[in-house]
Protein backbone atom coordinates (compact mmCIF):
# COMPACT_ATOMS: atom_id res chain seq x y z
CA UNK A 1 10.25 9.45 -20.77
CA UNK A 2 8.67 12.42 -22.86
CA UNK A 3 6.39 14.94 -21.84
CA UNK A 4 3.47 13.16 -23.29
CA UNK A 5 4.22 9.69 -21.57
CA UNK A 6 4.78 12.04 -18.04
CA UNK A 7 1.38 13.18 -18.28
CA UNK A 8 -0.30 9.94 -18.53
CA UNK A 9 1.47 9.01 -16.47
CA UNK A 10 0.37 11.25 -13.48
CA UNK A 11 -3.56 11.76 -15.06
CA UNK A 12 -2.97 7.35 -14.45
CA UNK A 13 -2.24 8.05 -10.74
CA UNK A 14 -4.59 10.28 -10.12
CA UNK A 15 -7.05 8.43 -11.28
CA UNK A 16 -6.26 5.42 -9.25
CA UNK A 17 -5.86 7.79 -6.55
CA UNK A 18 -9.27 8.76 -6.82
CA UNK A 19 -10.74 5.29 -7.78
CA UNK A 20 -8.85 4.41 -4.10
CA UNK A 21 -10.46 7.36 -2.32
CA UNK A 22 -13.86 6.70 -3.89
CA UNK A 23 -13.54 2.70 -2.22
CA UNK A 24 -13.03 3.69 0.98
CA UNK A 25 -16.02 6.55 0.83
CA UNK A 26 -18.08 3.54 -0.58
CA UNK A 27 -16.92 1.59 2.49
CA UNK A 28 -17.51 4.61 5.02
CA UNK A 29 -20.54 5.03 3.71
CA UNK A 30 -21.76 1.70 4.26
CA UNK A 31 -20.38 1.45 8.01
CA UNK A 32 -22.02 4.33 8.84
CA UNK A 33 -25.70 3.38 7.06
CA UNK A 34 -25.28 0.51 9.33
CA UNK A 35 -24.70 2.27 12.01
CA UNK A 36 -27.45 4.23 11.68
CA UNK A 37 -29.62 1.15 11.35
CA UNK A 38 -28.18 -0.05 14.34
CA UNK A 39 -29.12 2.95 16.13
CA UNK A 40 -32.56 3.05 14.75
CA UNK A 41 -33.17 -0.58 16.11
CA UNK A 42 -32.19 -0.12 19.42
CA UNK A 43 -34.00 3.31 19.64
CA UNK A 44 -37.18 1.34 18.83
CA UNK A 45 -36.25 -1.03 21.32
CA UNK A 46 -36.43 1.65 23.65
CA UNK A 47 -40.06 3.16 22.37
CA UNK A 48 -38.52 6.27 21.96
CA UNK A 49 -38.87 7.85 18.23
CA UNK A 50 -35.89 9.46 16.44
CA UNK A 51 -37.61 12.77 16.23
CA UNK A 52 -38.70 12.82 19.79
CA UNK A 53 -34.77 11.78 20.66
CA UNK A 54 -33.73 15.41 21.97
CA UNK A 55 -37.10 15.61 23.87
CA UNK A 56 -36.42 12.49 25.41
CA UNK A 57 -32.74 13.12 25.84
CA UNK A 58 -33.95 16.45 28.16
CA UNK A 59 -36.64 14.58 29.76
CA UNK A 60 -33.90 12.17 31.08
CA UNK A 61 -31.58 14.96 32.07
CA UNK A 62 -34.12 16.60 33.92
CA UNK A 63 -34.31 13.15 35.95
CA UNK A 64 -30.84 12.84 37.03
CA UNK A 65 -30.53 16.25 38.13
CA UNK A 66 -33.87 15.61 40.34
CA UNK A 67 -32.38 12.31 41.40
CA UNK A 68 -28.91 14.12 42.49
CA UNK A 69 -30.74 16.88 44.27
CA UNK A 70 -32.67 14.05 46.40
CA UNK A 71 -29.52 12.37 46.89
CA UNK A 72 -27.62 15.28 48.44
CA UNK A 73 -30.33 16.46 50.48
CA UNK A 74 -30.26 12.74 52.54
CA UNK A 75 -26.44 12.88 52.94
CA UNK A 76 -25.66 14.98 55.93
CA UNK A 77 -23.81 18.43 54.92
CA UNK A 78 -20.45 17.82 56.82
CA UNK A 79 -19.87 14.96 54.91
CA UNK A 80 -20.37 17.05 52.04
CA UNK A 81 -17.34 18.77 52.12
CA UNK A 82 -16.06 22.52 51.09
CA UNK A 83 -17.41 21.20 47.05
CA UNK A 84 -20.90 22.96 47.50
């Protein structure tokens, strides 16, 4: 094989290479639009709106902390254990 027919040889694979890498971006890409549709759905489901998400997300922190604190205050403190 010659120099010339060795070049076109690898620009050939590299291209296919790329075509190849350029599918499964295609593909990626899809899954995650649908994802994010997916997400989007069941957010609405929920009434909460994507920008208000990290509000929300705190708001519902906030909850379970209040919601532990209540708990440990009604178990009695020796069968809390040495963990305080």
């Amino acid at each position: 094989m010659n120099h010339v027919e060795l070049e076109l040889t690898k620009i050939k694979e590299a291209i296919d290479r790329a075509k190849d890498m350029r599918y499964r971006a295609e593909a990626k890409l899809e899954e995650l639009e649908n994802q994010q549709k997916r997400l989007l759905n069941e957010l609405e489901e929920l009434g909460v709106k994507p920008e208000k998400l990290e509000e929300e997300i705190q708001k519902l922190e906030e909850e379970i902390e209040k919601g532990l604190a209540e708990a440990k205050l009604m178990i009695p403190k020796e069968l809390m254990g040495k963990h305080e």
